[in-house]
C-alpha atoms as a PDB file:
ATOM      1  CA  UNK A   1     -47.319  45.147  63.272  1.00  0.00           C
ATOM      2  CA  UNK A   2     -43.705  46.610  61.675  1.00  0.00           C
ATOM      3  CA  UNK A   3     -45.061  48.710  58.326  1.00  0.00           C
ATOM      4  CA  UNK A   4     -42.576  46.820  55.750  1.00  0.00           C
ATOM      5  CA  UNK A   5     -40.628  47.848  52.785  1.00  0.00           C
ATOM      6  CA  UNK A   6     -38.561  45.834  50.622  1.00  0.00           C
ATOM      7  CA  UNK A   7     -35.419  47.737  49.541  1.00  0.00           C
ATOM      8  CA  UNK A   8     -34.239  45.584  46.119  1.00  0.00           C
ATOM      9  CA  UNK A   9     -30.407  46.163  45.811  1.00  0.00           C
ATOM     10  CA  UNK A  10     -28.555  44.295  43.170  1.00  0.00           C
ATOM     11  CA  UNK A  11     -25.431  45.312  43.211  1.00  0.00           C
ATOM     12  CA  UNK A  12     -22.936  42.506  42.763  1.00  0.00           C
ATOM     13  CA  UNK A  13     -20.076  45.143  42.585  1.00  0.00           C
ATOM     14  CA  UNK A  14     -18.187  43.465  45.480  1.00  0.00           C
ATOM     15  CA  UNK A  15     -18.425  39.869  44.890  1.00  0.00           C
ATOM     16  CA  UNK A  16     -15.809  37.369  43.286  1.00  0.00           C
ATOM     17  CA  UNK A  17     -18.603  35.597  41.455  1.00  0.00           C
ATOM     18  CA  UNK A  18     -20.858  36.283  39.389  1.00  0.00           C
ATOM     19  CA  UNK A  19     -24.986  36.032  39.794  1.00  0.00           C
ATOM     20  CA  UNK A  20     -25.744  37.831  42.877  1.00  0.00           C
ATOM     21  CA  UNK A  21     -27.478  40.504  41.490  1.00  0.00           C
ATOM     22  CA  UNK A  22     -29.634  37.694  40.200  1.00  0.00           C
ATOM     23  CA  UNK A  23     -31.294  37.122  44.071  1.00  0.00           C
ATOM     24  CA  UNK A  24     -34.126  39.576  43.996  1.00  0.00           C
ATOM     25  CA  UNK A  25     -35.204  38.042  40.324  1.00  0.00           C
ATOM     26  CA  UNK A  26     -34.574  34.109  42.178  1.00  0.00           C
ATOM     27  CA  UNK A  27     -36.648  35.532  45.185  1.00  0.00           C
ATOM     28  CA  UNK A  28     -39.540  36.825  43.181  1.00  0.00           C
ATOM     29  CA  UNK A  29     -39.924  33.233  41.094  1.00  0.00           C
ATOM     30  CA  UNK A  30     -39.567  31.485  44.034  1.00  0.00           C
ATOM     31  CA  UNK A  31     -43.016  32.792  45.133  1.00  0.00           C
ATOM     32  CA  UNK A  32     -44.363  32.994  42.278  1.00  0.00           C
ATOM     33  CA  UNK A  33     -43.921  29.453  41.993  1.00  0.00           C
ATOM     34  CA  UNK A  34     -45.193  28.769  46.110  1.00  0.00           C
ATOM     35  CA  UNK A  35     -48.410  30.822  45.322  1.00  0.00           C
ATOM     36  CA  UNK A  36     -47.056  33.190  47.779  1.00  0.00           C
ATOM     37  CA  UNK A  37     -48.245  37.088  47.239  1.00  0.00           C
ATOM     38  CA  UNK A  38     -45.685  38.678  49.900  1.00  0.00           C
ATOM     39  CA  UNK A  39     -43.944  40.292  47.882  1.00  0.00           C
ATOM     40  CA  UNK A  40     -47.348  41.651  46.341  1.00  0.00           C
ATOM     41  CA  UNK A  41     -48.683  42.726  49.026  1.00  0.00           C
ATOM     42  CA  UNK A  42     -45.635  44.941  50.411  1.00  0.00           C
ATOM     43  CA  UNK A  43     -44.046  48.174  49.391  1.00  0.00           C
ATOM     44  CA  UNK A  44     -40.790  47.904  47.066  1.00  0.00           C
ATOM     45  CA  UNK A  45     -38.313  50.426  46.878  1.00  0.00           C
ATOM     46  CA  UNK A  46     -35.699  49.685  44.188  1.00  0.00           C
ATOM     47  CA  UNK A  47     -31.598  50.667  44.268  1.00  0.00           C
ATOM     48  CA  UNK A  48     -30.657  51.375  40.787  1.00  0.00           C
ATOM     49  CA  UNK A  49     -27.347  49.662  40.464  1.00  0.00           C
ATOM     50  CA  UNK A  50     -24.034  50.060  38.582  1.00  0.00           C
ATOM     51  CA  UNK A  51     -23.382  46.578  37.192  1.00  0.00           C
ATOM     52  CA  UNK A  52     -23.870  46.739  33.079  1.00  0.00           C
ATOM     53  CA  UNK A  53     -21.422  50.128  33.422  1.00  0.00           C
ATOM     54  CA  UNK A  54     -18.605  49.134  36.171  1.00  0.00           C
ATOM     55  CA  UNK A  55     -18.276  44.856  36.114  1.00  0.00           C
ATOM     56  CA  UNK A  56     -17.037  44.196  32.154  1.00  0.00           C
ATOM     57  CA  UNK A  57     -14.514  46.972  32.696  1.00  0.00           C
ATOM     58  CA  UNK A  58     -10.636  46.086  33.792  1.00  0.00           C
ATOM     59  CA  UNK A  59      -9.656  45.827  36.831  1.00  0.00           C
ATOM     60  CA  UNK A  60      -8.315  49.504  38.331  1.00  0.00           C
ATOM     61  CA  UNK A  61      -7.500  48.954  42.277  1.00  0.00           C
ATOM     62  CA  UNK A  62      -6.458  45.108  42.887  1.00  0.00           C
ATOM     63  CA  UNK A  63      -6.838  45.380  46.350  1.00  0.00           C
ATOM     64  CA  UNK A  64     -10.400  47.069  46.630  1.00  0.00           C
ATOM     65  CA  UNK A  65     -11.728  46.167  43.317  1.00  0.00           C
ATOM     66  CA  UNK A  66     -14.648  48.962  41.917  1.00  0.00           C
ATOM     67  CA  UNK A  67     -13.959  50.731  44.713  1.00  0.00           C
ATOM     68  CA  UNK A  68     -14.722  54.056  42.913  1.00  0.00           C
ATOM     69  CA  UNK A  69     -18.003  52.614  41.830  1.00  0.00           C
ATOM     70  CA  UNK A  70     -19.054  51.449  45.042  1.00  0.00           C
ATOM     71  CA  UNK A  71     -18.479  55.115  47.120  1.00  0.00           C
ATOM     72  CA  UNK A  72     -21.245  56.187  44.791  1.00  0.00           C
ATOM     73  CA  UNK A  73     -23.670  53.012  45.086  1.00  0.00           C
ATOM     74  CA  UNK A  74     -22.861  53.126  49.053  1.00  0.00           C
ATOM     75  CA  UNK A  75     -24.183  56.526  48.732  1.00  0.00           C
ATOM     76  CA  UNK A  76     -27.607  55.693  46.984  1.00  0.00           C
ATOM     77  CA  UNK A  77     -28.396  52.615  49.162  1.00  0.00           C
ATOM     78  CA  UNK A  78     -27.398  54.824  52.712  1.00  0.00           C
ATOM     79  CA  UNK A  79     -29.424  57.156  50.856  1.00  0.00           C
ATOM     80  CA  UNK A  80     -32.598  54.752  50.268  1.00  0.00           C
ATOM     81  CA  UNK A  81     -32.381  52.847  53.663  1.00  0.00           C
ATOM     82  CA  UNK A  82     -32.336  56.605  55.328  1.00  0.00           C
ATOM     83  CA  UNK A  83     -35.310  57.402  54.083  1.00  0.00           C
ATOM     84  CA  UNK A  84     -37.443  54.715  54.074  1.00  0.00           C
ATOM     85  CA  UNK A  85     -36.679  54.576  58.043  1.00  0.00           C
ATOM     86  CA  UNK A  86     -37.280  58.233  58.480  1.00  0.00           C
ATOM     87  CA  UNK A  87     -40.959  57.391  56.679  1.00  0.00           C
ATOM     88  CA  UNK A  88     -41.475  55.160  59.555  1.00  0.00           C
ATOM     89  CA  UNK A  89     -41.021  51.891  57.559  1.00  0.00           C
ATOM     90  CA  UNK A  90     -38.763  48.879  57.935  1.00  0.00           C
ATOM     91  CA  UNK A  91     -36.785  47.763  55.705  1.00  0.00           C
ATOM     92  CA  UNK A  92     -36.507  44.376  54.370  1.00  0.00           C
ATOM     93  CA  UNK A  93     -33.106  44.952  52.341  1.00  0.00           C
ATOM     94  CA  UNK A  94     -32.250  41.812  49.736  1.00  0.00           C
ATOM     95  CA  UNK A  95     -29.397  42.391  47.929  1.00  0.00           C
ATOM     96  CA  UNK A  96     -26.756  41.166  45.822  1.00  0.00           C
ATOM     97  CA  UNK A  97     -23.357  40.638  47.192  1.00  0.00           C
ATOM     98  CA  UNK A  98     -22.546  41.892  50.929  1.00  0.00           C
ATOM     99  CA  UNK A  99     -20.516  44.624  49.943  1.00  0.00           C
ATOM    100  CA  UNK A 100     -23.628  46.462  50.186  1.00  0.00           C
ATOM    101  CA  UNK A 101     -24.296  46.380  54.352  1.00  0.00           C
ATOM    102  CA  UNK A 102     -21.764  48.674  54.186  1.00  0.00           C
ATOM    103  CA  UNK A 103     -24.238  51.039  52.644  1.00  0.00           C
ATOM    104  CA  UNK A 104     -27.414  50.035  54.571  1.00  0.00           C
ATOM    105  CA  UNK A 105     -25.574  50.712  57.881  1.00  0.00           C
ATOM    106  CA  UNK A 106     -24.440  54.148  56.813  1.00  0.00           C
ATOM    107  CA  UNK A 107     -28.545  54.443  56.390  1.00  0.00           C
ATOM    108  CA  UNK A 108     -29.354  53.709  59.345  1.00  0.00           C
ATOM    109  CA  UNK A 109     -27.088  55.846  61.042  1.00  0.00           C
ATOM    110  CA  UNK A 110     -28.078  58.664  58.641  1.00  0.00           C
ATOM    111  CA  UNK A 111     -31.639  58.016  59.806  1.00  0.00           C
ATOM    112  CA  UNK A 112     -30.727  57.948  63.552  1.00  0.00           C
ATOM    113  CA  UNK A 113     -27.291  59.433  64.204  1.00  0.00           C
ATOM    114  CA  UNK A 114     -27.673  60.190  67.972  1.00  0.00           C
ATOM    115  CA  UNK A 115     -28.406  56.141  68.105  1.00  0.00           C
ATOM    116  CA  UNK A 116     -25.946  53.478  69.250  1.00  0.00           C
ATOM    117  CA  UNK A 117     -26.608  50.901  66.719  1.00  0.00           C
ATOM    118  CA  UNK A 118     -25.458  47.224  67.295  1.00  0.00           C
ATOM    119  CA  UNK A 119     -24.435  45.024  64.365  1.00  0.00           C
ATOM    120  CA  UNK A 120     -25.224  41.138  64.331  1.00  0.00           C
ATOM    121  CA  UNK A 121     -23.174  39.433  61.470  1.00  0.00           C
ATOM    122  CA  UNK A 122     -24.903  35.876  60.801  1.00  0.00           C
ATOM    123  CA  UNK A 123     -22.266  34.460  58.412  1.00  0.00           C
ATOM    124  CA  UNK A 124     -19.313  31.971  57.447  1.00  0.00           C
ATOM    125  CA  UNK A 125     -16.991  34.981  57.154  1.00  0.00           C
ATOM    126  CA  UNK A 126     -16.244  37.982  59.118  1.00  0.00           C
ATOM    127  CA  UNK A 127     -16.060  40.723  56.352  1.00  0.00           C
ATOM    128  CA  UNK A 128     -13.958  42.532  58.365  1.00  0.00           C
ATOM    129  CA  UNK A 129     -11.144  43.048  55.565  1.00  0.00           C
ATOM    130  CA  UNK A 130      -9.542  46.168  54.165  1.00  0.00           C
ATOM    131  CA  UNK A 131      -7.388  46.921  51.217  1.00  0.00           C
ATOM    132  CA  UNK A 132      -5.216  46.508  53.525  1.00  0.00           C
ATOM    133  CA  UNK A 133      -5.486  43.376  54.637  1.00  0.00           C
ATOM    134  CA  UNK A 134      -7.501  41.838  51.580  1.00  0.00           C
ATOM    135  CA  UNK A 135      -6.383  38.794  49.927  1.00  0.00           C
ATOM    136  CA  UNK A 136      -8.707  38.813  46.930  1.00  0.00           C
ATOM    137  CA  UNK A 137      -9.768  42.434  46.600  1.00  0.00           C
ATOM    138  CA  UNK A 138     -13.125  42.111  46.567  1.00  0.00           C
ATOM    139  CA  UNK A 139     -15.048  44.090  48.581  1.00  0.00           C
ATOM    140  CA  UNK A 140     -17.876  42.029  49.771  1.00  0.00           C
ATOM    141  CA  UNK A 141     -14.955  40.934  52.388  1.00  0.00           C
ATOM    142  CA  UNK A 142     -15.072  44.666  53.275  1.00  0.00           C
ATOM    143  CA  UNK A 143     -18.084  46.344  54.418  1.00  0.00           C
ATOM    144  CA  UNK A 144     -17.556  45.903  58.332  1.00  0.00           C
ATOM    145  CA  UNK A 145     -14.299  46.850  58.680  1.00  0.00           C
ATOM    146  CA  UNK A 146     -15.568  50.187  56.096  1.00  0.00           C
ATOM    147  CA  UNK A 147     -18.912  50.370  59.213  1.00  0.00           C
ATOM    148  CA  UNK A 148     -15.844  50.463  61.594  1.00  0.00           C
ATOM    149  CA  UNK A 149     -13.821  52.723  59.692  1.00  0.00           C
ATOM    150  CA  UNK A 150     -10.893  51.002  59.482  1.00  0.00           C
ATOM    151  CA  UNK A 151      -7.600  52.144  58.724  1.00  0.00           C
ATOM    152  CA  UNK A 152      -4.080  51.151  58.138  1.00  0.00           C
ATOM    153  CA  UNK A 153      -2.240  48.634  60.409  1.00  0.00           C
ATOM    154  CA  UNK A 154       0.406  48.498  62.058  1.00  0.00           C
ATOM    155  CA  UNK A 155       1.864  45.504  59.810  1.00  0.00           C
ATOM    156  CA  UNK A 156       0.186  46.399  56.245  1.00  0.00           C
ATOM    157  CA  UNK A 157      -0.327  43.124  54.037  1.00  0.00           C
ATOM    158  CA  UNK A 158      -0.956  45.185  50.964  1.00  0.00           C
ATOM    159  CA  UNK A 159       0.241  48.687  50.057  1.00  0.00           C
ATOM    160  CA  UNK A 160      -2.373  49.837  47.676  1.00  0.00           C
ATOM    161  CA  UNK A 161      -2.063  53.115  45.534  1.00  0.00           C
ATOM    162  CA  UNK A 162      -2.843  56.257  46.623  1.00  0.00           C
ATOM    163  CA  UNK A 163      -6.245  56.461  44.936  1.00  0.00           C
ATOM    164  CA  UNK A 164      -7.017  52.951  46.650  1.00  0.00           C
ATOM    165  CA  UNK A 165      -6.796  54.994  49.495  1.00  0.00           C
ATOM    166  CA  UNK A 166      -8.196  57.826  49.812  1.00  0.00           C
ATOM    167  CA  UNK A 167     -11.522  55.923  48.160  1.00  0.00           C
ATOM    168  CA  UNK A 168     -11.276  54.053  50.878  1.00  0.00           C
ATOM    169  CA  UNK A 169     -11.895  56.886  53.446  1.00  0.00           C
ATOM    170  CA  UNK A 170     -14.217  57.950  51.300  1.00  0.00           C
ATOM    171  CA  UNK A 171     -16.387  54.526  51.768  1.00  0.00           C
ATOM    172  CA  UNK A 172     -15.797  54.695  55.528  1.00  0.00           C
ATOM    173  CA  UNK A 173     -16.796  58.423  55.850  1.00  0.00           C
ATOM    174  CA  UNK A 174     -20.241  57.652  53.741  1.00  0.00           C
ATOM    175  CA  UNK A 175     -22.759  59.791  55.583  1.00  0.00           C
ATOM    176  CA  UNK A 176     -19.911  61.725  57.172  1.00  0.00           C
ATOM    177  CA  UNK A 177     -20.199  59.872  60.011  1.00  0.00           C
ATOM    178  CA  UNK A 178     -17.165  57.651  60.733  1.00  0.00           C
ATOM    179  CA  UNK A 179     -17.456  54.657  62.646  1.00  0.00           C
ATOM    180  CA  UNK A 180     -20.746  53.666  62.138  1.00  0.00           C
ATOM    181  CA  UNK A 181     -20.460  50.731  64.507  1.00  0.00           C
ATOM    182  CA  UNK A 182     -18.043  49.971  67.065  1.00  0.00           C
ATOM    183  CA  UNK A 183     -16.691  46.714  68.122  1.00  0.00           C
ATOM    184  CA  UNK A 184     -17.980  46.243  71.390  1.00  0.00           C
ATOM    185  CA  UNK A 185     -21.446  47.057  69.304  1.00  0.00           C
ATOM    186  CA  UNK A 186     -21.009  44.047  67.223  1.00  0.00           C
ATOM    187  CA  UNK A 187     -22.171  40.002  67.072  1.00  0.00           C
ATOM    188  CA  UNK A 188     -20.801  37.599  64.968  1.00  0.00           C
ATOM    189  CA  UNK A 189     -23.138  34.694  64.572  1.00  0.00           C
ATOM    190  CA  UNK A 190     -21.514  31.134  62.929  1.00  0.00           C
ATOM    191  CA  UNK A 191     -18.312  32.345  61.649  1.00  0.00           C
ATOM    192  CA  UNK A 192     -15.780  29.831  60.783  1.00  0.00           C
ATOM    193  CA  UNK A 193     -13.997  30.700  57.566  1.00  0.00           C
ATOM    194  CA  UNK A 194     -11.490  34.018  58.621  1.00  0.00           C
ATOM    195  CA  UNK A 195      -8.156  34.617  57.625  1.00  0.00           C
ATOM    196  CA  UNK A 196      -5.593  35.349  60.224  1.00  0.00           C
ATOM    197  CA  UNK A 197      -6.027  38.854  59.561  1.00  0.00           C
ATOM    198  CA  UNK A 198      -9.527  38.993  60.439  1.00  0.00           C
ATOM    199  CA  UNK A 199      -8.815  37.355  63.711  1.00  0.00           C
ATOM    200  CA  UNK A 200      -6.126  39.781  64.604  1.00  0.00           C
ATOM    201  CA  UNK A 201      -8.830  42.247  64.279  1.00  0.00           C
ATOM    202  CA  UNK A 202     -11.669  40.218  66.269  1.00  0.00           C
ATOM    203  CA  UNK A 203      -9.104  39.665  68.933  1.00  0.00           C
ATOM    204  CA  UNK A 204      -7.682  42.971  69.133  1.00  0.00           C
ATOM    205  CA  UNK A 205     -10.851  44.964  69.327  1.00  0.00           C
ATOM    206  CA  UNK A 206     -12.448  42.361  71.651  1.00  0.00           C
ATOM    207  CA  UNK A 207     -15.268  41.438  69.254  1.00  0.00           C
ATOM    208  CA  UNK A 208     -17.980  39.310  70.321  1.00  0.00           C
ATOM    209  CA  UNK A 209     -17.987  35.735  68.325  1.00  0.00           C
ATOM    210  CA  UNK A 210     -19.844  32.586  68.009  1.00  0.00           C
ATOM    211  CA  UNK A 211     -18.574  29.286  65.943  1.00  0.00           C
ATOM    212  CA  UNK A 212     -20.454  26.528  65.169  1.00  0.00           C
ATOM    213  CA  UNK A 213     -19.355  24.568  68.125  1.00  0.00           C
ATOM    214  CA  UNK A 214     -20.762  27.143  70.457  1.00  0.00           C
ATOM    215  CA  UNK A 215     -24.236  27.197  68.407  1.00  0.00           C
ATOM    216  CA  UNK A 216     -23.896  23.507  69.147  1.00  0.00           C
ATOM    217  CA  UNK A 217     -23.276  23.865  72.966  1.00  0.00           C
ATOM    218  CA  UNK A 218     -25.706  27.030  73.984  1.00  0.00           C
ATOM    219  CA  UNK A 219     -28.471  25.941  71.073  1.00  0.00           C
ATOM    220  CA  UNK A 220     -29.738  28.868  69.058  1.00  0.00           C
ATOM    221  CA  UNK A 221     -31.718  30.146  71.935  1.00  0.00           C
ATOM    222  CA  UNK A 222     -29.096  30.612  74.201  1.00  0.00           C
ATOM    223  CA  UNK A 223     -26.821  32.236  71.529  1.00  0.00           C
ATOM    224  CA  UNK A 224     -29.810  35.081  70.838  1.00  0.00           C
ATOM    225  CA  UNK A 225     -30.172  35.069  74.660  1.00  0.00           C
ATOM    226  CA  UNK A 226     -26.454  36.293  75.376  1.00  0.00           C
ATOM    227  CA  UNK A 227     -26.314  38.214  72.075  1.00  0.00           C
ATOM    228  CA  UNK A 228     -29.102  40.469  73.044  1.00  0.00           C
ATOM    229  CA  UNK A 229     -27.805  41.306  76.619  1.00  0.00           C
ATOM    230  CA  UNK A 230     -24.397  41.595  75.278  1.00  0.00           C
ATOM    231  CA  UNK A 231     -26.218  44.211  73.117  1.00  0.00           C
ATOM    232  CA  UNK A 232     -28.304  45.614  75.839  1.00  0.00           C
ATOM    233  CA  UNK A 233     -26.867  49.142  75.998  1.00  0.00           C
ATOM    234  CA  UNK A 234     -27.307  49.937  72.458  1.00  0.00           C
ATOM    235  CA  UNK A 235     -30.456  51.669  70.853  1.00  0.00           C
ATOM    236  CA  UNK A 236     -31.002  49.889  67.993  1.00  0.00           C
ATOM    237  CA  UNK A 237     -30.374  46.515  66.508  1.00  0.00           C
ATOM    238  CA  UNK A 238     -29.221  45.668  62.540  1.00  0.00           C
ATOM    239  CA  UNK A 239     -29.301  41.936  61.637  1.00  0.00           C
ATOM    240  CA  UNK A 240     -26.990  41.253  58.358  1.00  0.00           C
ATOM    241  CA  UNK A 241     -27.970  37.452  57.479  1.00  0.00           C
ATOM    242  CA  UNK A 242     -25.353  36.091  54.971  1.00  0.00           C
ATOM    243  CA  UNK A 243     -26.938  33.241  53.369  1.00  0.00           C
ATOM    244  CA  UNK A 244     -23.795  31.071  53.517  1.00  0.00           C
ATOM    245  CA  UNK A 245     -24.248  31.137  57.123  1.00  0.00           C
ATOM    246  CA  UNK A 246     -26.308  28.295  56.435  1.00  0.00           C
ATOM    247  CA  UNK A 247     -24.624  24.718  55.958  1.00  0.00           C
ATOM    248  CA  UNK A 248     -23.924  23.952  51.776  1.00  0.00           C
ATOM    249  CA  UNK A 249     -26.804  21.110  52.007  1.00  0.00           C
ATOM    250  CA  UNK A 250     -28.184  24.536  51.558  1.00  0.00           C
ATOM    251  CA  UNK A 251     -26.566  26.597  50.922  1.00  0.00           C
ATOM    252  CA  UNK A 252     -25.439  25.158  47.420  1.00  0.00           C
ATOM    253  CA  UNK A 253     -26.692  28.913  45.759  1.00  0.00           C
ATOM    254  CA  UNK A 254     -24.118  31.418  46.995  1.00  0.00           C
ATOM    255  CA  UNK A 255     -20.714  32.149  46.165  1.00  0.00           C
ATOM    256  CA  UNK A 256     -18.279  31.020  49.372  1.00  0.00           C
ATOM    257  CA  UNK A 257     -20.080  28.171  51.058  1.00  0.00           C
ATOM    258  CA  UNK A 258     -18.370  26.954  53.972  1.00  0.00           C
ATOM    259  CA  UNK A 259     -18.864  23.653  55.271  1.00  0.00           C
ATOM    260  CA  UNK A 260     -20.476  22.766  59.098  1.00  0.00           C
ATOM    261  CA  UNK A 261     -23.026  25.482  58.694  1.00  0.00           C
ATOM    262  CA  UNK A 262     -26.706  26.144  59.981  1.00  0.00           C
ATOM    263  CA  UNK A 263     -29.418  23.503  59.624  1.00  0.00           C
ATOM    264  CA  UNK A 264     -32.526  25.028  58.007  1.00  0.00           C
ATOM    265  CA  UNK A 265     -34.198  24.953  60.982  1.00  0.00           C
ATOM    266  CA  UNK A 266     -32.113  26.527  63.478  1.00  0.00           C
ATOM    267  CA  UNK A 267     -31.334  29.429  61.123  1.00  0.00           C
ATOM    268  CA  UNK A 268     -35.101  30.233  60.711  1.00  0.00           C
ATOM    269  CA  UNK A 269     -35.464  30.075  64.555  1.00  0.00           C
ATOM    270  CA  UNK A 270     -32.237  32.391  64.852  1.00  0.00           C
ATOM    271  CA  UNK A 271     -34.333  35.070  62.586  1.00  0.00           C
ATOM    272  CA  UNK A 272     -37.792  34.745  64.441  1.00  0.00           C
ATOM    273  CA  UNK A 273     -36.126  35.214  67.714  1.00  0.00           C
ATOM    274  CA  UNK A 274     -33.877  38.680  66.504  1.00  0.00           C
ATOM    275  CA  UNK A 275     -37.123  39.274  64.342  1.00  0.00           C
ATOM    276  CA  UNK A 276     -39.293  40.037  67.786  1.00  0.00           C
ATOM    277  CA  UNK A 277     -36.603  42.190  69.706  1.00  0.00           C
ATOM    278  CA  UNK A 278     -38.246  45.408  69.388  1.00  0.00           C
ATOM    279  CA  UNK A 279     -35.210  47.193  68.475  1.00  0.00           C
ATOM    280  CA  UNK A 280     -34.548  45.751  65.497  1.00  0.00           C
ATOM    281  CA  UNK A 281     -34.832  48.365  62.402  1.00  0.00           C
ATOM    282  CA  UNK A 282     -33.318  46.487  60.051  1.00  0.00           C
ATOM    283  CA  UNK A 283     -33.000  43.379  58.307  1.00  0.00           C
ATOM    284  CA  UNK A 284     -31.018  42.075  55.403  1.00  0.00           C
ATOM    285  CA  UNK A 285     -30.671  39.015  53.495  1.00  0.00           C
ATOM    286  CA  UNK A 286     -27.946  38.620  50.864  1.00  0.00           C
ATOM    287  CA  UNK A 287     -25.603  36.720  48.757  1.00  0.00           C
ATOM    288  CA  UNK A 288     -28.323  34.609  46.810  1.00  0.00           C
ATOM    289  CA  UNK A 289     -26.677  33.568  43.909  1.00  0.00           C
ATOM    290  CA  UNK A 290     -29.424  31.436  41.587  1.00  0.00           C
ATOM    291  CA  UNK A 291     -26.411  30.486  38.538  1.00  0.00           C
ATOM    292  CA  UNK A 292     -24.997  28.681  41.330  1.00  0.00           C
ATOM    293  CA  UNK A 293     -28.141  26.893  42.648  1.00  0.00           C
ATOM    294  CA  UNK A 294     -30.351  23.647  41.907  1.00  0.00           C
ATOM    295  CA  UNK A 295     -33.775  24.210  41.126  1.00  0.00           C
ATOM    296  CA  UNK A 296     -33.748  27.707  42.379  1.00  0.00           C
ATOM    297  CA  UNK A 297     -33.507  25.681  46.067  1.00  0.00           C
ATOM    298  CA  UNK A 298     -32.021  28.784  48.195  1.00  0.00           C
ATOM    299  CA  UNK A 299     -34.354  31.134  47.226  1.00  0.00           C
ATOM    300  CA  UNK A 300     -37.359  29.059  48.096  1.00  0.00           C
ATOM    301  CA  UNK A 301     -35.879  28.984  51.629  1.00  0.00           C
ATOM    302  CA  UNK A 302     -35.565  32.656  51.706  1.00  0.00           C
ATOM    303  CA  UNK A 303     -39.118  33.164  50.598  1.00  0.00           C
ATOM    304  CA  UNK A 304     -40.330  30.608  53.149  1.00  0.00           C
ATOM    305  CA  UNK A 305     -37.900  32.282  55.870  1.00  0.00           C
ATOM    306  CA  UNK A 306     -39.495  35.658  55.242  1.00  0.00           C
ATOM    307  CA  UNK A 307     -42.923  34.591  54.702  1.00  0.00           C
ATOM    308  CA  UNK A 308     -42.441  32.821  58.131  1.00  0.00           C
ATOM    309  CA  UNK A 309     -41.307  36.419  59.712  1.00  0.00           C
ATOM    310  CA  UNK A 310     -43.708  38.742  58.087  1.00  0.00           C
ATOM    311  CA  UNK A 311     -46.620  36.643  59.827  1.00  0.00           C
ATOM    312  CA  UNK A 312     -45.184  37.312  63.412  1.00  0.00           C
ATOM    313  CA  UNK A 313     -47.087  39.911  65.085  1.00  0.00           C
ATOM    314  CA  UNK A 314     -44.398  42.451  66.272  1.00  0.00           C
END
């Protein structure tokens, strides 16, 4: 059996909407109210985050918004995910908006950096934006193309300051280890909501996709199937699980739902089947926003999803 730790990070620096940062809180009722004691029974290690000081402020860099703000928390939750793995544990990250993988990946490879990690992305968006490319500045559209250490194109959309910029390195260089990921070392799982930017990038770098239609086609079995060999060369495995991957009969309590999502069921048969791959160090669940929500309905399918995995003898 994996020796689990929770790593609580509610940070909602990087999302559009509000109430992120509200998950953890959600997550916690939500057992409270099944009778459930996993999160009793399981270590918790909590990110202190930045929101009271950084989110009433104005606005500073439009096209990376608290971009200052988040070099520093990318540094504490790299910082927490780091050690917890070098202690031997695995964590169980929830956290607020998903700006913050940015930060758990930089972990990981600050834990292992002689590993080849592979990414898989289960989400409605690719998050593979950069100030340069952005068109809403926030930087939960960010943190893969920060993991890939992404630059400037060719064909700039944006031209943000000179401060935008060089923060920018600085949240790609967290760890000082720049890329964290490469594309041939990354899954996307569901997408269907990417601007033509983001597709520029998935085509250019050859990264490996799957829409809806495919899950349809190969069933989620067959998806996990090919996503693991594609995967087969790397060391260790990361699984990112946006909630809005799943289908807004759902997923009403998050910020971007996206229509012609995952059915409950397949997306809890998606996480078992990563959740036994032995090289899986990692897992994260995020953008669980409960002012958004009807009777607190996403986060009691979180709670049962993880209850569901923590019982699987790996």
């Amino acid at each position: 059996m994996r020796k689990l730790t929770f790593l609580e990070n509610c940070s909602e620096l990087g999302a559009g909407t509000r109430g992120s940062s509200l998950g953890v809180k959600a997550l916690k009722m939500a057992a409270i109210n099944k009778g459930s004691s996993i999160f009793e029974q399981t270590e918790w290690v909590r990110v202190k985050d930045k929101n009271d000081d950084v989110l009433m402020r104005p606005i500073r860099y439009p096209f990376a918004k608290k971009i200052d703000a988040m070099v520093e928390m990318y540094n504490r939750i790299s910082n927490s995910t780091s050690e917890i793995l070098q202690n031997g544990s695995f964590p169980i990250v929830l956290s607020g908006d998903h700006s913050n993988a940015g930060g758990t990946i930089s972990g990981i490879k600050m834990a292992y950096p002689n590993k080849r990690l592979g990414v898989i992305w289960i989400d409605a968006h690719a998050d593979i934006h950069s100030p340069y490319t952005t068109p809403s500045g926030n930087l939960h559209g960010m943190p893969l193309a920060a993991a890939m250490g992404l630059g400037k194109p060719e064909n700039p959309l944006n031209n943000p300051d000179e401060v935008t910029c060089v923060a920018w390195e600085n949240l790609c260089s967290v760890g000082n280890i720049k890329p964290k990921v490469n594309p041939e070392d990354i899954v996307y799982i569901d997408i269907r909501d990417l601007e033509p930017e983001e597709w520029k990038v998935i085509r250019d770098k050859n990264i490996r996709y799957y829409e809806p239609h495919d899950i349809k086609e190969k069933k989620i079995a067959g998806i996990v199937r090919e996503t693991l060999d594609y995967l087969s060369a790397c060391d260790l495995i990361y699984v990112s699980f946006d909630v809005d991957s799943m289908d807004p009969t759902i997923s009403v309590g998050t910020g971007t739902p996206v229509a012609n999502g995952l059915k409950e069921e397949d997306a809890l048969d998606l996480l078992l089947r990563l959740w036994r791959e032995p090289r899986l160090v990692c897992l994260e669940i995020t953008e669980i926003n409960p002012l958004l929500d009807t009777r607190n309905r996403m986060a009691e399918t979180v709670v049962e999803f993880i209850t569901t995995l923590t019982r699987e003898p790996v």
